[in-house]
Protein backbone atom coordinates (compact mmCIF):
# COMPACT_ATOMS: atom_id res chain seq x y z
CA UNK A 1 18.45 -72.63 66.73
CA UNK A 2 21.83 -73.73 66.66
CA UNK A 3 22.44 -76.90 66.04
CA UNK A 4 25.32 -76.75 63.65
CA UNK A 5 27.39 -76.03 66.90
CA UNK A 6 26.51 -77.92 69.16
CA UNK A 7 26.62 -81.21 66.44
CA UNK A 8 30.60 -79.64 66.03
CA UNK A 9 31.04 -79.84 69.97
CA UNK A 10 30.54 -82.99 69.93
CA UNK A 11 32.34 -84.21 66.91
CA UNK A 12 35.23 -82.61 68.48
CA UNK A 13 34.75 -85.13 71.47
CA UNK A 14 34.34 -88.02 69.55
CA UNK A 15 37.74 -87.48 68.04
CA UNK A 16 39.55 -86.57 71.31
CA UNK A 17 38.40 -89.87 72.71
CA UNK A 18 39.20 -91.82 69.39
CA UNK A 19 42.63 -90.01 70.22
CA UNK A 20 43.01 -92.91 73.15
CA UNK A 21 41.95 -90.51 75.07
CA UNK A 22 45.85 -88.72 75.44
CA UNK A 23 46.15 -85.21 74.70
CA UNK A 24 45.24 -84.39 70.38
CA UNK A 25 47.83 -82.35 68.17
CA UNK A 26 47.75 -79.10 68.72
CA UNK A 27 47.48 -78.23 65.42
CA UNK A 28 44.33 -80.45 64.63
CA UNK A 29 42.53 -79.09 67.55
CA UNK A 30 43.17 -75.74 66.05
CA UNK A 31 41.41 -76.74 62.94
CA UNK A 32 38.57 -78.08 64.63
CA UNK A 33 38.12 -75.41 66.50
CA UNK A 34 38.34 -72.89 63.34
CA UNK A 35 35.78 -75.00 61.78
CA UNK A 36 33.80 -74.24 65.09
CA UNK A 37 33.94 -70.59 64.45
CA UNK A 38 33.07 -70.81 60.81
CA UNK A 39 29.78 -72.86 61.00
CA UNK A 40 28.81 -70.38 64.30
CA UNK A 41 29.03 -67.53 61.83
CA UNK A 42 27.29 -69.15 58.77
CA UNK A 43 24.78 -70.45 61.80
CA UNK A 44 24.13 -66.74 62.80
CA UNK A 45 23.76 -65.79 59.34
CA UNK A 46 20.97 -67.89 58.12
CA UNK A 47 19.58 -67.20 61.64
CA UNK A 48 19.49 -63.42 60.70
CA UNK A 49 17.84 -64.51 57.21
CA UNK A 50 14.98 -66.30 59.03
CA UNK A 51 14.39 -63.40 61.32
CA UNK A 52 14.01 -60.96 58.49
CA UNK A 53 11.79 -63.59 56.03
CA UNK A 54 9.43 -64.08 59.01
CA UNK A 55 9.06 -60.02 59.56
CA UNK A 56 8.44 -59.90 55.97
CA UNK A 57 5.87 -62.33 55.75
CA UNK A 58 4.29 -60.87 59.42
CA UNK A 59 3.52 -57.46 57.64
CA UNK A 60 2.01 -58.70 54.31
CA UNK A 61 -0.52 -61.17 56.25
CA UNK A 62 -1.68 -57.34 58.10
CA UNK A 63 -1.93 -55.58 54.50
CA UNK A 64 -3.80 -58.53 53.11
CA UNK A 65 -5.99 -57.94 56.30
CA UNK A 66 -6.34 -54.27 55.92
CA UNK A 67 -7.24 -54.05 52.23
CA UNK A 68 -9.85 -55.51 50.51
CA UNK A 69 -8.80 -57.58 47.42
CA UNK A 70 -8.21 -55.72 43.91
CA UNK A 71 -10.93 -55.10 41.72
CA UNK A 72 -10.07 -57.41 38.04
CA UNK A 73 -10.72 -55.26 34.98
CA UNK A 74 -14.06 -56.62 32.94
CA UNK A 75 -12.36 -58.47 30.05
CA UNK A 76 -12.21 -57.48 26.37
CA UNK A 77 -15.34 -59.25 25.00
CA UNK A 78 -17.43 -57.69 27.93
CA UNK A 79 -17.44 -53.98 26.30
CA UNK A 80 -20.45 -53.01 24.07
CA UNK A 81 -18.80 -52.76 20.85
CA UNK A 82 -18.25 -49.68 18.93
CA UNK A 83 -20.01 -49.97 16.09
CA UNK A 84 -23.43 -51.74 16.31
CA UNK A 85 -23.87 -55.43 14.97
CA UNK A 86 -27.51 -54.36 13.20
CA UNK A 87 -25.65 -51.43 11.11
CA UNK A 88 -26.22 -51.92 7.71
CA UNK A 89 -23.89 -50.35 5.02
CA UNK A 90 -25.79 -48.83 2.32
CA UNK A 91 -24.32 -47.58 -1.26
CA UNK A 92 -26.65 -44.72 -2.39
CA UNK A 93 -26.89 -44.09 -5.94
CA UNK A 94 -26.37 -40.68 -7.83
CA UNK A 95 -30.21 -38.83 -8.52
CA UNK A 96 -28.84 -37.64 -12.38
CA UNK A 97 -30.79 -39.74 -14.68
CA UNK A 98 -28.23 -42.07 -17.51
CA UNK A 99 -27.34 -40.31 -20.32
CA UNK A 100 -30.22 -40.93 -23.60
CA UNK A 101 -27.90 -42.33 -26.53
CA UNK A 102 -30.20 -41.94 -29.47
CA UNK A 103 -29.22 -43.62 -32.63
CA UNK A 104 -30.34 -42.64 -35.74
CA UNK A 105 -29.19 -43.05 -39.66
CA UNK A 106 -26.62 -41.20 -40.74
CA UNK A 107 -28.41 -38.94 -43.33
CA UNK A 108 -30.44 -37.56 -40.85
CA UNK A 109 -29.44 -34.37 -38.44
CA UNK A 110 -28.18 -34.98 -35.08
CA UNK A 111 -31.01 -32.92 -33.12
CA UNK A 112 -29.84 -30.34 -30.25
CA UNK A 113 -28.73 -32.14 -26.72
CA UNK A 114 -31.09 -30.83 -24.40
CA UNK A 115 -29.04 -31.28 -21.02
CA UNK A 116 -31.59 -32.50 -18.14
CA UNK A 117 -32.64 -30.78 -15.20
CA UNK A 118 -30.52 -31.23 -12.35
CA UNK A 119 -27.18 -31.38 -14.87
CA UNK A 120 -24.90 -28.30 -14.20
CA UNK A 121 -24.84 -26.30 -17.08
CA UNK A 122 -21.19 -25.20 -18.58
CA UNK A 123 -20.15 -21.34 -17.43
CA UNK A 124 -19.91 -19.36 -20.18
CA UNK A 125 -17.11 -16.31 -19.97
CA UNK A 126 -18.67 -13.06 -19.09
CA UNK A 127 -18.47 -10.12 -22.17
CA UNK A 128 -15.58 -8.20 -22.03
CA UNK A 129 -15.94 -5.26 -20.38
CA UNK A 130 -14.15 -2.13 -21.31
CA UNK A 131 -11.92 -0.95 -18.38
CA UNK A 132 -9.23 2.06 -20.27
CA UNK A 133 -10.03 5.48 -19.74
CA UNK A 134 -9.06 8.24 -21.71
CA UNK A 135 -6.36 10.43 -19.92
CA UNK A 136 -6.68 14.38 -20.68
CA UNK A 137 -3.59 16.52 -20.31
CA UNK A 138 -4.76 19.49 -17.50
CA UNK A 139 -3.64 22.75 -19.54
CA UNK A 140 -0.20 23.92 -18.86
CA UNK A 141 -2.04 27.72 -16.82
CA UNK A 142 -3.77 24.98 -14.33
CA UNK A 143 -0.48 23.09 -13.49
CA UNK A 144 1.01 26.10 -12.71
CA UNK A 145 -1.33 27.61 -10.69
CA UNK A 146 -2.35 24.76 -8.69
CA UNK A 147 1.78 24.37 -8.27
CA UNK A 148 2.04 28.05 -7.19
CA UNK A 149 -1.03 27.69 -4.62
CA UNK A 150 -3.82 29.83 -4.72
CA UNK A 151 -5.72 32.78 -2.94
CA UNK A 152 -3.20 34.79 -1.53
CA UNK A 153 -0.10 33.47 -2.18
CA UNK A 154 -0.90 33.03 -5.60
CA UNK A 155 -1.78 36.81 -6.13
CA UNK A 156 1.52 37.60 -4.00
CA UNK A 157 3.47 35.29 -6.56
CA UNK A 158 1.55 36.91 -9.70
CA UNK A 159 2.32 40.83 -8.22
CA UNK A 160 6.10 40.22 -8.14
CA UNK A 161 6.51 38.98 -11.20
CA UNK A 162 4.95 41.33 -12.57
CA UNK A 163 7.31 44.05 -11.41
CA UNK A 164 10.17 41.67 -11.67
CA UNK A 165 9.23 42.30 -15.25
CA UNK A 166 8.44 45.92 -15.55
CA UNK A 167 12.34 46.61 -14.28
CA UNK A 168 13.75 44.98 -17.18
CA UNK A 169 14.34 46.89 -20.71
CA UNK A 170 13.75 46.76 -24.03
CA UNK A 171 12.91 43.58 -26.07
CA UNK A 172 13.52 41.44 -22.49
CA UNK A 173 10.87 43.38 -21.20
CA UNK A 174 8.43 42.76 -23.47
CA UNK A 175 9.13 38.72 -23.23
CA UNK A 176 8.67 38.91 -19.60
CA UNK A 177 5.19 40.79 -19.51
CA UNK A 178 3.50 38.49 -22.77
CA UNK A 179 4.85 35.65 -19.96
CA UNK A 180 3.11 37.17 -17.48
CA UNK A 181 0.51 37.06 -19.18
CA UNK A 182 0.81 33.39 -20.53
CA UNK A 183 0.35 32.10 -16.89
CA UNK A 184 -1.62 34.63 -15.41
CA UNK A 185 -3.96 35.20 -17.97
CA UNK A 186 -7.16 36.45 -15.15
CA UNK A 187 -4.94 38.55 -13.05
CA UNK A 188 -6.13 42.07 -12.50
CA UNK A 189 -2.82 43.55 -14.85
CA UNK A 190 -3.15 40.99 -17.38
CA UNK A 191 -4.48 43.61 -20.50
CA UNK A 192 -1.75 46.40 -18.96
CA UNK A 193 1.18 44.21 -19.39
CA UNK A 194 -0.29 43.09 -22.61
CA UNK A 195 -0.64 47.26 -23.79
CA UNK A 196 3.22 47.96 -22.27
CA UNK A 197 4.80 44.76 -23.92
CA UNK A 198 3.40 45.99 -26.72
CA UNK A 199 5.14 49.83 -27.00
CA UNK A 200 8.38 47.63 -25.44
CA UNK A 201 8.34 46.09 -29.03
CA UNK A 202 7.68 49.22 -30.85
CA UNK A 203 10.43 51.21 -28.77
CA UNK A 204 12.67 48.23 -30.03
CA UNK A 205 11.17 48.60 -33.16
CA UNK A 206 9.26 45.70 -33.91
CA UNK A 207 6.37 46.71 -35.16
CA UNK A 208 4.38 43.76 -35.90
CA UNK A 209 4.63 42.00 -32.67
CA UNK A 210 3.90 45.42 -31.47
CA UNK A 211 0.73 45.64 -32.65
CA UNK A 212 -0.35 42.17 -32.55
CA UNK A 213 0.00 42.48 -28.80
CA UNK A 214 -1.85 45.38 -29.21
CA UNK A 215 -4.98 43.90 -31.43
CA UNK A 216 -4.79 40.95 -28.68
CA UNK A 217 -5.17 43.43 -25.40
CA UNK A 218 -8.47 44.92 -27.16
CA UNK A 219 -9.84 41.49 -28.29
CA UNK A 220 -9.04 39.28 -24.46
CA UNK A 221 -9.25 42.44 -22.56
CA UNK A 222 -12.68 44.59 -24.01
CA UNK A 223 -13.96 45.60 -21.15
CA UNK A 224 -10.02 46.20 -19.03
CA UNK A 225 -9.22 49.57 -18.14
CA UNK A 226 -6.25 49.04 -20.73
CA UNK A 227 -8.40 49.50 -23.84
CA UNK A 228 -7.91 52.93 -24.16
CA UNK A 229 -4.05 52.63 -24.41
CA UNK A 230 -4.45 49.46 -26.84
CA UNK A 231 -6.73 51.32 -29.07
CA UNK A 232 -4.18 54.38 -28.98
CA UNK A 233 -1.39 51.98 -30.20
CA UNK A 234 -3.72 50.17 -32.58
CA UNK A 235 -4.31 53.87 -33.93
CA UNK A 236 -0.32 54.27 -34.51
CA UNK A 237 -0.35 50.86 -36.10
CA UNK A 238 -2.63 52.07 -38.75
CA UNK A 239 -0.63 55.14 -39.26
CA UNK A 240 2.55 53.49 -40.14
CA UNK A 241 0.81 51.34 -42.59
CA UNK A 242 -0.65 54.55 -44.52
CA UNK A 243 -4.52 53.71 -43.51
CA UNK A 244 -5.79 56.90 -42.40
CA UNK A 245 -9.36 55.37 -42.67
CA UNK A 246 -9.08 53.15 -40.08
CA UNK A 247 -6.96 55.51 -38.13
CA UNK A 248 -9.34 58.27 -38.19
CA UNK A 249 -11.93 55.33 -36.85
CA UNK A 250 -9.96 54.35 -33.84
CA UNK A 251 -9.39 57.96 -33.06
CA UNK A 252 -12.78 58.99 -33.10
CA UNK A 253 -13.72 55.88 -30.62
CA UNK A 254 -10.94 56.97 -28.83
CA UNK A 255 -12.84 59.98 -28.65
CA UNK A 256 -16.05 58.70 -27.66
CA UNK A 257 -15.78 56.31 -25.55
CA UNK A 258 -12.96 57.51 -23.35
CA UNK A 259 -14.01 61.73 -23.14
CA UNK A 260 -11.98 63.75 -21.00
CA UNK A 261 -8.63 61.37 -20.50
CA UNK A 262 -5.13 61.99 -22.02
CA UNK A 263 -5.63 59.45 -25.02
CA UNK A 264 -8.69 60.88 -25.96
CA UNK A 265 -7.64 64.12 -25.53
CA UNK A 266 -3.87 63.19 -27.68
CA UNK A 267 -6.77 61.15 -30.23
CA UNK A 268 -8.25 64.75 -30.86
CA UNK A 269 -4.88 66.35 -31.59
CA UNK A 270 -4.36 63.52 -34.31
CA UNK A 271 -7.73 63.68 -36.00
CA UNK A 272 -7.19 67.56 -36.24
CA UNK A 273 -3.70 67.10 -37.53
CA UNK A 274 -5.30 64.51 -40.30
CA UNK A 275 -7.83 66.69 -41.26
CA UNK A 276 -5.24 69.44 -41.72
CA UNK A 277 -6.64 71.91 -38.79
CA UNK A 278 -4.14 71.90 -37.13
CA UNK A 279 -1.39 72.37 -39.81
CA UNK A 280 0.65 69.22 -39.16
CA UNK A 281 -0.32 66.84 -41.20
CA UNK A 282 2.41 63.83 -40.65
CA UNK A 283 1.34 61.02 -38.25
CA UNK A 284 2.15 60.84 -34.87
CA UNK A 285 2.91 58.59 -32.94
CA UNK A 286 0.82 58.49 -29.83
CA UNK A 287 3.04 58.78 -26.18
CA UNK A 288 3.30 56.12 -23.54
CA UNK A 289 -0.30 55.36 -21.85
CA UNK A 290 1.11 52.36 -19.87
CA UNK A 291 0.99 52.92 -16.19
C-alpha cells in the first residue's frame, strides 16, 4: 500500500539517467529526496485513515447483526381520533315558556302579570326585626358589693367600717354611720348605726336630721334590736317640739313592748315626770341607748 514511494524511486532514476548518466547536483538530489520523505509521510497518513474507516465499518456490520431493526412509530392518521366522527352537536333550548304579550285598548286595565311556573320569583326583604335592648343601670348598693366580694370578706369589709366610723366625733361621725348604712343597708348593725348617727346629730345639735334618722331606724328597721333606742329618741323629738301627746304614746310603747330594759325603765321616769308624780315636770332628754 505504498505506491506513492515506490512511483518517487523511480522518478528519481529516470532523472539520474536523463542526467547522462554522470553524477546529479547535489542540491537537486536533496530535493528529490525531501519530496521522498514528504509523500512517505502523507502515504502513512492516509494509510492510518484507511485502517481506522475499515475498523469502523467492521463493528457497525456486528451491531447491525446483533440488533434487530428499529421499530417505526405508526404514523399520525393511524390513531383513533379523539373525538368521534358520529358526534353530533346539539343546542338545547331553555324549558321557560316565551313571555305572553297581551295587547289590549288603552281604556281598559292592564290585568295582574301572573309569572309562570318554573319563573323565579323576586326576593322580597325580610321585616325588620328589632335587635336594641334596653340597658338597666344595676343600683349603686349592688356595684359595690359585688366590687367588695361577698360572704366573708364582704362582712370583714362591712365590720371595719363600721368601727372605722364609730371612732370618729361629732357631726363626722354621724356622716360616716348614715354611709354605712347607704351601702350596707342588710348588715346585722345597719338600724344601730342608724339610732347612734342619729344622737351624733342631736349632740351636735341638729335636731331635725336627728330625728329623721331616728323616724327612719323604726320604719327600715321594725323588727332590729335598735327599736327601742329609736323610739326613745323619737320620744325626745316630740318633747322638744311641745307634743306631749305623742310623747306620752311612744313612752308608754316604750313601756310595753320593751318591759324590764333601761329605756323602758328611763320611759317610766318620763311619763311620771309628765304626769307630775314625780315632781319634775320639764322634759328630759332620754341618755345614750347606742351600744
Amino acid at each position: 500500500m505504498r505506491p506513492l514511494a515506490r512511483n518517487a524511486s523511480a522518478a528519481l532514476v529516470v532523472l539520474l539517467g536523463c542526467a547522462g548518466g554522470g553524477a546529479a547536483a547535489p542540491s537537486e538530489v536533496e530535493a528529490l529526496r525531501a519530496e521522498v520523505r514528504a509523500l512517505r509521510a502523507d502515504n502513512e497518513v492516509l494509510a492510518r485513515k484507511v485502517d481506522g474507516l475499515s475498523a469502523r465499518m467492521e463493528l457497525a456490520g456486528a451491531r447491525a447483526a446483533r440488533d434487530p431493526a428499529p421499530r417505526r412509530a405508526p404514523a399520525a392518521e393511524a390513531l383513533p381520533p379523539v373525538v368521534p366522527p358520529d358526534l353530533a352537536v346539539v343546542r338545547v333550548e331553555p324549558s321557560e315558556p316565551p313571555p305572553v304579550v297581551l295587547r289590549m285598548a288603552p281604556s281598559e286595565p292592564l290585568p295582574a302579570v301572573v309569572p309562570a311556573a318554573g319563573a323565579p320569583q323576586p326576593r322580597r326583604p325580610p321585616p325588620p326585626v328589632p335587635t336594641a335592648l334596653p340597658l338597666a343601670e344595676p343600683a349603686p348598693e349592688r356595684l359595690e358589693a359585688r366590687a367588695l366580694g361577698g360572704g366573708r370578706e364582704l362582712s370583714v369589709e362591712a365590720d371595719r367600717e363600721l368601727r372605722a366610723a364609730r371612732r370618729r366625733d361629732g357631726v363626722a361621725r354621724a356622716h360616716a354611720l348614715e354611709d354605712f348604712v347607704a351601702r350596707y343597708p342588710r348588715h346585722p348593725a345597719a338600724d344601730n348605726a342608724l339610732v347612734e348617727a342619729a344622737e351624733s346629730y342631736a349632740a351636735a345639735g341638729k335636731d331635725d336630721a336627728a330625728c329623721a334618722l331616728a323616724a327612719r331606724a323604726g320604719d327600715d328597721y321594725p323588727a332590729g334590736d335598735a327599736l327601742s333606742g329609736a323610739l326613745e329618741r323619737l320620744a325626745a323629738c316630740e318633747s322638744r317640739r311641745g307634743s306631749a301627746s305623742a310623747e306620752r304614746r311612744i313612752l308608754e310603747r316604750l313601756v310595753t313592748e320593751f318591759p324590764r330594759t333601761p329605756a323602758a325603765e328611763r320611759a317610766g321616769t318620763r311619763l311620771a315626770a309628765i304626769s307630775g308624780q314625780g315632781g319634775d315636770t320639764s322634759p328630759r332628754v332620754p341618755a345614750r341607748s347606742g351600744p
